[in-house]
N, C-alpha and C. Protein backbone atom coordinates (compact mmCIF):
# COMPACT_ATOMS: atom_id res chain seq x y z
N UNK A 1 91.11 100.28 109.08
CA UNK A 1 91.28 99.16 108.18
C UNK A 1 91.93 99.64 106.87
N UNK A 2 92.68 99.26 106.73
CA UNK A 2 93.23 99.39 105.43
C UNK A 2 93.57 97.59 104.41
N UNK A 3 93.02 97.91 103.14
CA UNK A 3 92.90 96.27 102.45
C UNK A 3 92.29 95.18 102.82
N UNK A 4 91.49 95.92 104.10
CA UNK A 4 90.73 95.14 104.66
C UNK A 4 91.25 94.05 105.85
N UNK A 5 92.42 94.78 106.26
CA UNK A 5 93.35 94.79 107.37
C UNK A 5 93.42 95.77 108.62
N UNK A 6 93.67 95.40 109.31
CA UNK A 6 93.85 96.24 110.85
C UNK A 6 94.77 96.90 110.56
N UNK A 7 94.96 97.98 111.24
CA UNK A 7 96.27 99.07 110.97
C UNK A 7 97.61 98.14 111.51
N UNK A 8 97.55 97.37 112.34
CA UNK A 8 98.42 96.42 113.32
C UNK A 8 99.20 95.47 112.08
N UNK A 9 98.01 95.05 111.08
CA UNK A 9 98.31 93.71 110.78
C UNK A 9 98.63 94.34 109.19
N UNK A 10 98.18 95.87 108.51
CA UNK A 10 98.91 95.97 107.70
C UNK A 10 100.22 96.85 107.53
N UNK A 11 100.36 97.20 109.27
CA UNK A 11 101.84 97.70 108.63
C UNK A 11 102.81 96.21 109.27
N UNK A 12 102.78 95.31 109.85
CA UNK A 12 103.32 93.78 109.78
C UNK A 12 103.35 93.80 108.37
N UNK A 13 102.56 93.83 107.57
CA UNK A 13 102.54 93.28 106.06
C UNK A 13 103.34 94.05 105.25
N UNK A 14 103.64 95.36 105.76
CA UNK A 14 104.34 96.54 105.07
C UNK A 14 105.57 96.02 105.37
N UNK A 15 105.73 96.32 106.42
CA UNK A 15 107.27 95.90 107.01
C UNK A 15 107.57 94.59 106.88
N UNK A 16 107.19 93.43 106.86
CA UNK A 16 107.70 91.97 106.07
C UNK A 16 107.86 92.06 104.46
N UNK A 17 107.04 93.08 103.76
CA UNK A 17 107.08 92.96 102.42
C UNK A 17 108.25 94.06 102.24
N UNK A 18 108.73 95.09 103.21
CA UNK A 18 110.29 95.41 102.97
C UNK A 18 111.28 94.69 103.19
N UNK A 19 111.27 94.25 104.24
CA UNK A 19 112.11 93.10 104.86
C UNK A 19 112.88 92.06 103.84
N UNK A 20 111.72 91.63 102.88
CA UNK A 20 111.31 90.73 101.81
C UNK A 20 112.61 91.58 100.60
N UNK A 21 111.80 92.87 99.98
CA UNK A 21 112.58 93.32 99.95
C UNK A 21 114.04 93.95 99.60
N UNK A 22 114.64 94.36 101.03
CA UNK A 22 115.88 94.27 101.20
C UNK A 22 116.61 92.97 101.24
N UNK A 23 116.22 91.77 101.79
CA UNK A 23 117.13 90.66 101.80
C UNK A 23 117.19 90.36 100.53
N UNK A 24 116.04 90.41 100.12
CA UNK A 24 116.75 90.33 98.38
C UNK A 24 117.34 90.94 97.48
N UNK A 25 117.34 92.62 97.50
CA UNK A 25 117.99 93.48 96.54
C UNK A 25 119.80 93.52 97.47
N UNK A 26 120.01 92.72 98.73
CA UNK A 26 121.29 92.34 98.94
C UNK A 26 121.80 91.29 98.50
N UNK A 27 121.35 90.67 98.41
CA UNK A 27 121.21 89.23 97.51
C UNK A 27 121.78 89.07 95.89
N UNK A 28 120.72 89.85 95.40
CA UNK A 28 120.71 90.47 94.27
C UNK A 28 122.20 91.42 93.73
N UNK A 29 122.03 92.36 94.72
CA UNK A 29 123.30 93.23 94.83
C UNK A 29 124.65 92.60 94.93
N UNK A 30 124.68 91.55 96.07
CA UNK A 30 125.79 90.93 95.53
C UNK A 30 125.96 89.74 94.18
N UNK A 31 124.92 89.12 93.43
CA UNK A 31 125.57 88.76 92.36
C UNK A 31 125.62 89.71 91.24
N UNK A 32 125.53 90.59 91.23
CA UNK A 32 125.98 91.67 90.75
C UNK A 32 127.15 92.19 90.72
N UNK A 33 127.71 91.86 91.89
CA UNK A 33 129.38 92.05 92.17
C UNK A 33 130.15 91.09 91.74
N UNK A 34 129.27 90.14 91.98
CA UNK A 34 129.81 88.65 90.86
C UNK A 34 129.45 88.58 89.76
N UNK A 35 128.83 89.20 89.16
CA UNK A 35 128.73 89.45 87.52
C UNK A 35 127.57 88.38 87.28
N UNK A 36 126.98 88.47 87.90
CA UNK A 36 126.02 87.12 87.35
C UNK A 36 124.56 88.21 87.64
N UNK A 37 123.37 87.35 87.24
CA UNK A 37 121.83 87.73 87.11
C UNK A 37 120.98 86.84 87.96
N UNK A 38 120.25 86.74 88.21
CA UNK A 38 119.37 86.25 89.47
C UNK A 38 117.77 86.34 88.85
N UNK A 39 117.50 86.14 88.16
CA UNK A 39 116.12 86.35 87.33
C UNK A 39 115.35 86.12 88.42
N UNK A 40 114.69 85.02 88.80
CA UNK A 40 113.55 85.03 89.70
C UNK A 40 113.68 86.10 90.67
N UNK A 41 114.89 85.87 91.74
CA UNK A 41 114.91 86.39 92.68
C UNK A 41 114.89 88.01 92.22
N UNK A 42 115.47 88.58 91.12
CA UNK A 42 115.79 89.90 91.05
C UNK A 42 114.35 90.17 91.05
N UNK A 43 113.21 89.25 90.09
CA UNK A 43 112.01 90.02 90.22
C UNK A 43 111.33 90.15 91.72
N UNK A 44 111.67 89.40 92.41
CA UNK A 44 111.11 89.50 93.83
C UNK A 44 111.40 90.78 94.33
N UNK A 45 112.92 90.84 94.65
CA UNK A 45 113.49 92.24 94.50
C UNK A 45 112.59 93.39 94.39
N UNK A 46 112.51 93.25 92.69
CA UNK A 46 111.99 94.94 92.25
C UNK A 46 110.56 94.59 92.74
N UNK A 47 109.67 93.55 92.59
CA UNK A 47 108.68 93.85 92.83
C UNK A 47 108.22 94.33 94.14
N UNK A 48 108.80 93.57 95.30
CA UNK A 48 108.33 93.91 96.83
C UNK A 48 109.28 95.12 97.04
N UNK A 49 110.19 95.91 96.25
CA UNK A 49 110.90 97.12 96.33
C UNK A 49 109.68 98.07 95.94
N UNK A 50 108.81 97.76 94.80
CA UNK A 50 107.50 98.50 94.47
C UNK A 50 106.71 98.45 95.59
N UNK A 51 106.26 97.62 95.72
CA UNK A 51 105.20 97.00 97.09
C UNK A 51 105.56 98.01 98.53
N UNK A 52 106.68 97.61 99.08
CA UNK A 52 106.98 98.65 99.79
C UNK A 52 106.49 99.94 99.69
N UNK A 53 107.35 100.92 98.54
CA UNK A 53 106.36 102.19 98.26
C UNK A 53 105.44 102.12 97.86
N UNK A 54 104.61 101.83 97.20
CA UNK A 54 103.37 101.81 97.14
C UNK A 54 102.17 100.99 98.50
N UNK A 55 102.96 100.28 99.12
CA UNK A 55 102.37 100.50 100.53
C UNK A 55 102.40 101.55 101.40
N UNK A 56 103.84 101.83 101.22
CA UNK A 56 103.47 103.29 102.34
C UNK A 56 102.58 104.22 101.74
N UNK A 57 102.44 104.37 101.07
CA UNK A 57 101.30 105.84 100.57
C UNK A 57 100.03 105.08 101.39
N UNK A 58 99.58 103.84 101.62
CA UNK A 58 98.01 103.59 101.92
C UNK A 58 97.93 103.99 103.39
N UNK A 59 99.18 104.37 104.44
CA UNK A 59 99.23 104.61 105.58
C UNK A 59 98.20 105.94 105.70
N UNK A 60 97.32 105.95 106.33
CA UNK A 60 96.89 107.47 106.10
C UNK A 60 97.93 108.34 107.17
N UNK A 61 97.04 109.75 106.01
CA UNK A 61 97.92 110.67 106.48
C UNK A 61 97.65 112.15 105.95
N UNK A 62 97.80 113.22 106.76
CA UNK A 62 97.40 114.53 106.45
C UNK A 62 98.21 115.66 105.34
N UNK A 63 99.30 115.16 104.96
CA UNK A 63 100.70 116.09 104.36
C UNK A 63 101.29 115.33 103.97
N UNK A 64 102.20 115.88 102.83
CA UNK A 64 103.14 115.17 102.24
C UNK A 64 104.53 115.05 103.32
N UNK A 65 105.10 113.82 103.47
CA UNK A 65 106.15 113.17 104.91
C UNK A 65 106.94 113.29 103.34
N UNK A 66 108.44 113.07 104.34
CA UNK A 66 109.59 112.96 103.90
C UNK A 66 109.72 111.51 103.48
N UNK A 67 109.16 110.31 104.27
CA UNK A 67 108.75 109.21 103.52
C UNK A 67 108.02 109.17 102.37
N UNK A 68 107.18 110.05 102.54
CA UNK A 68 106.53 110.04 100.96
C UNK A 68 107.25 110.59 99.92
N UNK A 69 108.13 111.67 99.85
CA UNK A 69 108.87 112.18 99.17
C UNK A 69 110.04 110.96 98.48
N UNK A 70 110.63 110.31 99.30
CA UNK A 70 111.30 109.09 99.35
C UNK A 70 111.05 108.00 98.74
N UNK A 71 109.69 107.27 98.92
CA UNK A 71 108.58 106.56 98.16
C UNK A 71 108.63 106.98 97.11
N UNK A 72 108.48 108.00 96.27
CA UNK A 72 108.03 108.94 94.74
C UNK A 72 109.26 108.77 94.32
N UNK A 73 110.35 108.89 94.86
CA UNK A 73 111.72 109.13 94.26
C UNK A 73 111.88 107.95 94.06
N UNK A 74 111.94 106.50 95.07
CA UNK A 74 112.08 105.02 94.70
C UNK A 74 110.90 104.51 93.99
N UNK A 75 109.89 104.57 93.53
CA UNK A 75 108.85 104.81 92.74
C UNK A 75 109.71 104.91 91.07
N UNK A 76 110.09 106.20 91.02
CA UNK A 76 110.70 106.94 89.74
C UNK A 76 112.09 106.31 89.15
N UNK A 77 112.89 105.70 90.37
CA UNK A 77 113.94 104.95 90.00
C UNK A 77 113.73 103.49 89.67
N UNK A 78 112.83 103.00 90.62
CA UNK A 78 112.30 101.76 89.88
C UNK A 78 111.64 101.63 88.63
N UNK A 79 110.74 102.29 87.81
CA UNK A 79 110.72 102.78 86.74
C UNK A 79 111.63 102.36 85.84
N UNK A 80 112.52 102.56 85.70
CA UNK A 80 113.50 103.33 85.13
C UNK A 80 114.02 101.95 84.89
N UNK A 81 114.51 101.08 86.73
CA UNK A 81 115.17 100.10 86.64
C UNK A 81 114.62 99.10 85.86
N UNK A 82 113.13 99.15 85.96
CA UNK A 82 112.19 97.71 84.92
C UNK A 82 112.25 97.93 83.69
N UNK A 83 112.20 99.41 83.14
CA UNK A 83 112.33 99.50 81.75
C UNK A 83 113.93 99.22 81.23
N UNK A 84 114.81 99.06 81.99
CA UNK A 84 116.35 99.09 81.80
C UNK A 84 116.15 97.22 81.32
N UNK A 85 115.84 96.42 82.84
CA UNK A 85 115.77 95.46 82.51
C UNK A 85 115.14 94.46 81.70
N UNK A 86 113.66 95.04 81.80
CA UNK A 86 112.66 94.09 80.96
C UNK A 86 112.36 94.67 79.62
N UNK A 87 112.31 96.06 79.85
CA UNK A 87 112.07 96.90 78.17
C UNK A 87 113.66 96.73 77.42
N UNK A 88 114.41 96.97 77.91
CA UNK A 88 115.36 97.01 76.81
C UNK A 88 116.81 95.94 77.21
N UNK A 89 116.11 94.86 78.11
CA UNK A 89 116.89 93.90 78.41
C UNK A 89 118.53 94.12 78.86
N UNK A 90 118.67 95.14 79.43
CA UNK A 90 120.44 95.47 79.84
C UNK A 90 121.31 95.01 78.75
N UNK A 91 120.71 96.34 78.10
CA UNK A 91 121.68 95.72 76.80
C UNK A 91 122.45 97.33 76.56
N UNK A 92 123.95 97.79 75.90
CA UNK A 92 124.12 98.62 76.18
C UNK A 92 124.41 99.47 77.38
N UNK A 93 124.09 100.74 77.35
CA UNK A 93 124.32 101.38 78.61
C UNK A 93 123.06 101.53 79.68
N UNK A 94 121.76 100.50 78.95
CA UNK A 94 121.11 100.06 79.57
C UNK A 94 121.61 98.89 81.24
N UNK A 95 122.78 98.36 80.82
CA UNK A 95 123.28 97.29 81.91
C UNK A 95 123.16 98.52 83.22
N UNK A 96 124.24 99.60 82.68
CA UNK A 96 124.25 100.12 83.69
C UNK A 96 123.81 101.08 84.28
N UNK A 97 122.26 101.90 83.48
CA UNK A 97 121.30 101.94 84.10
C UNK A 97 120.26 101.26 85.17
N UNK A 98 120.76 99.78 84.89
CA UNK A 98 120.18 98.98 85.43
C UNK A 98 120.39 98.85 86.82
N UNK A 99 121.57 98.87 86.80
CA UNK A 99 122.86 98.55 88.02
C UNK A 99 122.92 99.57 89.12
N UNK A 100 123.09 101.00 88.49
CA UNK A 100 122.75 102.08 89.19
C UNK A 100 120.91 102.05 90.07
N UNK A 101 120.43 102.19 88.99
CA UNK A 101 118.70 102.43 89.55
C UNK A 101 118.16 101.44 90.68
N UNK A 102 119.16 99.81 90.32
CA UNK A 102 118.40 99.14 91.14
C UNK A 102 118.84 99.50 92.95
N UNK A 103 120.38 99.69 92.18
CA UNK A 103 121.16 99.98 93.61
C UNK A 103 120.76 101.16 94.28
N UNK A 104 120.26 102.05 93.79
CA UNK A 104 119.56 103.51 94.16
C UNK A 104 118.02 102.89 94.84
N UNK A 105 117.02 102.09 94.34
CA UNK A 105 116.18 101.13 94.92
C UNK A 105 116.83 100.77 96.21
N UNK A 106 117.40 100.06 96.18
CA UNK A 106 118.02 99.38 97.22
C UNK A 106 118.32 100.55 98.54
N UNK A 107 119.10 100.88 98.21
CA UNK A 107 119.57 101.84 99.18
C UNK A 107 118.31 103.01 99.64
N UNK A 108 117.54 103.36 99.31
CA UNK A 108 116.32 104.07 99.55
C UNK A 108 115.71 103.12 100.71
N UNK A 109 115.62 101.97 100.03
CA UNK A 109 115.14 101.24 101.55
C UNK A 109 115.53 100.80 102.27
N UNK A 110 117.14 100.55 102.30
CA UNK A 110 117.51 100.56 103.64
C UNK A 110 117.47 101.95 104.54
N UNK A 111 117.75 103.05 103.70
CA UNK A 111 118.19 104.43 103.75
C UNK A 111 116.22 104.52 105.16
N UNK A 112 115.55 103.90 104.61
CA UNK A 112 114.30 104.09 105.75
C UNK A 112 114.64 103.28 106.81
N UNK A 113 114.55 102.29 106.19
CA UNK A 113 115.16 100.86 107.58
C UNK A 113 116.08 101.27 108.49
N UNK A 114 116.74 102.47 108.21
CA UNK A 114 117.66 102.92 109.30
C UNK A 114 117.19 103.96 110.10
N UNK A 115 116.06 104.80 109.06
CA UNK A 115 115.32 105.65 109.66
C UNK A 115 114.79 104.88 110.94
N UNK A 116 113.51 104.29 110.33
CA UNK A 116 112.76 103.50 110.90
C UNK A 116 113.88 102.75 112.42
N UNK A 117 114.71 102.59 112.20
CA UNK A 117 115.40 101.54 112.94
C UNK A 117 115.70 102.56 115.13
N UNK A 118 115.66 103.37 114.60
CA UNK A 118 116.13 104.78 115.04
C UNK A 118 115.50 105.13 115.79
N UNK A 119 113.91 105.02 115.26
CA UNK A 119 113.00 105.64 115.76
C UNK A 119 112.18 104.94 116.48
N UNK A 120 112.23 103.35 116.16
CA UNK A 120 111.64 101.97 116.61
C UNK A 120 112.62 101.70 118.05
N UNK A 121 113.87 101.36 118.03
CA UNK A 121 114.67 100.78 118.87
C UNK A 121 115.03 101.78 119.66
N UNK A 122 114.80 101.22 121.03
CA UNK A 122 115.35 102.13 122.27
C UNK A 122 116.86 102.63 122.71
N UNK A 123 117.63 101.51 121.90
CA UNK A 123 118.83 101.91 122.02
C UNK A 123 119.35 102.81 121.17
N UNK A 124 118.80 102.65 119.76
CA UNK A 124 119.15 103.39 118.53
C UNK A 124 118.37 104.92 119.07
N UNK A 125 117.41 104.59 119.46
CA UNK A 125 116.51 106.05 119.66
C UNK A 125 117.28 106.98 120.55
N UNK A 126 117.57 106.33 122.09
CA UNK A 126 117.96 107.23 123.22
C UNK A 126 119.65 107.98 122.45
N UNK A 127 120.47 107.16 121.71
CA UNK A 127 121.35 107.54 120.82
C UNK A 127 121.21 109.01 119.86
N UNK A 128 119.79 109.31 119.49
CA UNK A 128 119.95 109.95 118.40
C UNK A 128 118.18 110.37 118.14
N UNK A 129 117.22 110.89 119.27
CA UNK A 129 115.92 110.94 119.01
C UNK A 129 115.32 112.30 118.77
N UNK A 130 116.43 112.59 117.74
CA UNK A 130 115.84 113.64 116.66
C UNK A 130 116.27 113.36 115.43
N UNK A 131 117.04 112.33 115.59
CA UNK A 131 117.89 112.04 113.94
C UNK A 131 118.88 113.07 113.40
N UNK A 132 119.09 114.02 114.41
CA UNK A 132 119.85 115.16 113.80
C UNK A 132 121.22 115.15 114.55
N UNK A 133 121.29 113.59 115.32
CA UNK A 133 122.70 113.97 116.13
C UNK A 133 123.33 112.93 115.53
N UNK A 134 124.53 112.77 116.12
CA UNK A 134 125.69 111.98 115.11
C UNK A 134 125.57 110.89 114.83
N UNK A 135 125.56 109.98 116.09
CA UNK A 135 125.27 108.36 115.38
C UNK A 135 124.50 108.43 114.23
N UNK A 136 123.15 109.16 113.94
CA UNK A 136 122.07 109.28 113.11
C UNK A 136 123.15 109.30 111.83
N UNK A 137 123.46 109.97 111.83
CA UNK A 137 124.28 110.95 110.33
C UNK A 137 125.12 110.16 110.31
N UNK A 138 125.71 109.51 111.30
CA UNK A 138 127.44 108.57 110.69
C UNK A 138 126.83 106.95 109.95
N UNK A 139 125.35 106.69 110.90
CA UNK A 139 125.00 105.37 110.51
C UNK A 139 124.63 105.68 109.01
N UNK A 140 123.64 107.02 109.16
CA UNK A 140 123.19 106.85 107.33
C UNK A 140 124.62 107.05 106.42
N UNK A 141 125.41 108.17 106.46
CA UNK A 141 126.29 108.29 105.76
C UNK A 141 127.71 107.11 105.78
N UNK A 142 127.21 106.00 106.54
CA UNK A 142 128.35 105.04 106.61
C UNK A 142 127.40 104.28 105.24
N UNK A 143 125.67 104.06 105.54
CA UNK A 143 124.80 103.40 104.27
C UNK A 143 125.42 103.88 103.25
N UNK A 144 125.09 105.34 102.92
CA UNK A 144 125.62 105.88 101.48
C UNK A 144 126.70 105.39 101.60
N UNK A 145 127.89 105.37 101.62
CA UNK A 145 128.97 105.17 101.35
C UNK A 145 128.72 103.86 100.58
N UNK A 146 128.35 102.64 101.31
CA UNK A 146 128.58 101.64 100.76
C UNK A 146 127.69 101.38 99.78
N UNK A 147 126.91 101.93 99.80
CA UNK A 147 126.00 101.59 98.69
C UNK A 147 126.97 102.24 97.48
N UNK A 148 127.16 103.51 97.29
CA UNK A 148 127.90 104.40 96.49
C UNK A 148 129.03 103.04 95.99
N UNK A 149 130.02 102.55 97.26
CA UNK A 149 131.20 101.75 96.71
C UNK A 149 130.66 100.52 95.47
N UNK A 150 129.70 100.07 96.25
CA UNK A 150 129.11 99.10 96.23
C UNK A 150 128.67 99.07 94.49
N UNK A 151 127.52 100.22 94.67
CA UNK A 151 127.10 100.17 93.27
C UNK A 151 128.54 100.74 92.05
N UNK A 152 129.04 101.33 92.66
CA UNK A 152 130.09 101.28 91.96
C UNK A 152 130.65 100.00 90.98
N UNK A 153 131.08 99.33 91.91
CA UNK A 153 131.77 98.43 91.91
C UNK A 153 130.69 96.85 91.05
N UNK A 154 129.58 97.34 91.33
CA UNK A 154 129.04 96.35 90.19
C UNK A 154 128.58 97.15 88.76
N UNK A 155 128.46 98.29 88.96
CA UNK A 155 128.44 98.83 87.56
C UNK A 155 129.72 98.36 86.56
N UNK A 156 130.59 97.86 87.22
CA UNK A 156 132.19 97.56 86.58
C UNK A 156 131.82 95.74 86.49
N UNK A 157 131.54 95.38 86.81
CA UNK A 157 131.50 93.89 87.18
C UNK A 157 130.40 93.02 86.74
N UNK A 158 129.28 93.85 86.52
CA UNK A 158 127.77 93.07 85.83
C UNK A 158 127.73 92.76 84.64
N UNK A 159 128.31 92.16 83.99
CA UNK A 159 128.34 91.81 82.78
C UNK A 159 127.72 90.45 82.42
N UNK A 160 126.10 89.53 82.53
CA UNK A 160 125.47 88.60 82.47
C UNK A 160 125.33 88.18 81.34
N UNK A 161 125.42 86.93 80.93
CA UNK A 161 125.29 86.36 79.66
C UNK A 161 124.49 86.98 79.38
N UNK A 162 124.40 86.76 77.36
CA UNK A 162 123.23 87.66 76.76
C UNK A 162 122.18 87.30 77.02
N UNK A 163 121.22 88.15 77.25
CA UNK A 163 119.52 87.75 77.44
C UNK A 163 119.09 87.33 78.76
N UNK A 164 120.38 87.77 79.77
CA UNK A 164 120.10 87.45 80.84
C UNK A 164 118.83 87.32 81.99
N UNK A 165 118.52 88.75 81.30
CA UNK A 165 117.43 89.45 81.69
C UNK A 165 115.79 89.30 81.09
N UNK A 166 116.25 88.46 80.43
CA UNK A 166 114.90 87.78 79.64
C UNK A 166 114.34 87.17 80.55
């Protein structure tokens, strides 16, 4: 039991509250490319982007995982991204702290979702069930890429009325 949940029914809750998520920090991500702000939704975003890692740590477990390592790092960037947005309102080179960290958020969890995807799906698995053969490496490094273009490309482009972020 974990939260007073079945192991069944809280990683369903883990994995819908990524799910949750990612559809939104893509969401998000693209009005970003459109220069615009998304207030409600962005907080959904960062928050179930928190939720996520800080769910996975309740999974038990004997050693520190490479997911956990991963978790701490999107943990530390989200941080970063709330104080960008809500402490100092993306103002300055705060915008594009903002822009970067969230997109670094973002991509951390898909960057699992592909893990995960790999290791879940029979087709993705029989493909690549050590993660160390190519599809593995071309699918993640096709992620980075776009995320990289991606956040790029709204670090240039996010420019939201003032106080957007209020």
């Amino acid at each position: 039991m974990i939260l007073g949940l079945s192991f069944s029914a809280f990683t369903t809750l883990h994995v819908v509250i990524s799910l949750v998520g990612i559809a939104t920090g893509l969401i998000v991500l693209r009005a970003m490319l459109d220069g615009r702000h998304l207030g409600g939704l962005t907080a959904v975003f960062l928050a179930t982007t928190v939720l996520t890692s800080v769910t996975g740590f309740m999974f038990p477990f004997n050693q520190l995982l490479p997911s956990h390592i991963v978790g701490l790092i999107s943990l530390a960037v989200l941080a970063v991204a709330l104080v960008a947005l809500y402490g100092k309102g993306i103002s300055g080179a705060w915008r594009s702290i903002y822009v970067i960290t969230a997109t670094i958020a973002l991509y951390l969890n898909v960057f699992v979702g592909v893990v995960q995807a790999f290791q879940k799906f029979g087709a993705l698995h029989a493909l690549a069930p050590t993660q160390a053969e190519a599809p593995f490496v071309v699918a993640q490094l096709a992620v980075l890429a776009l995320f990289a273009v991606f956040g790029y490309l709204a670090v240039k482009r996010y420019h939201p009325a003032s106080g957007a972020a209020a």
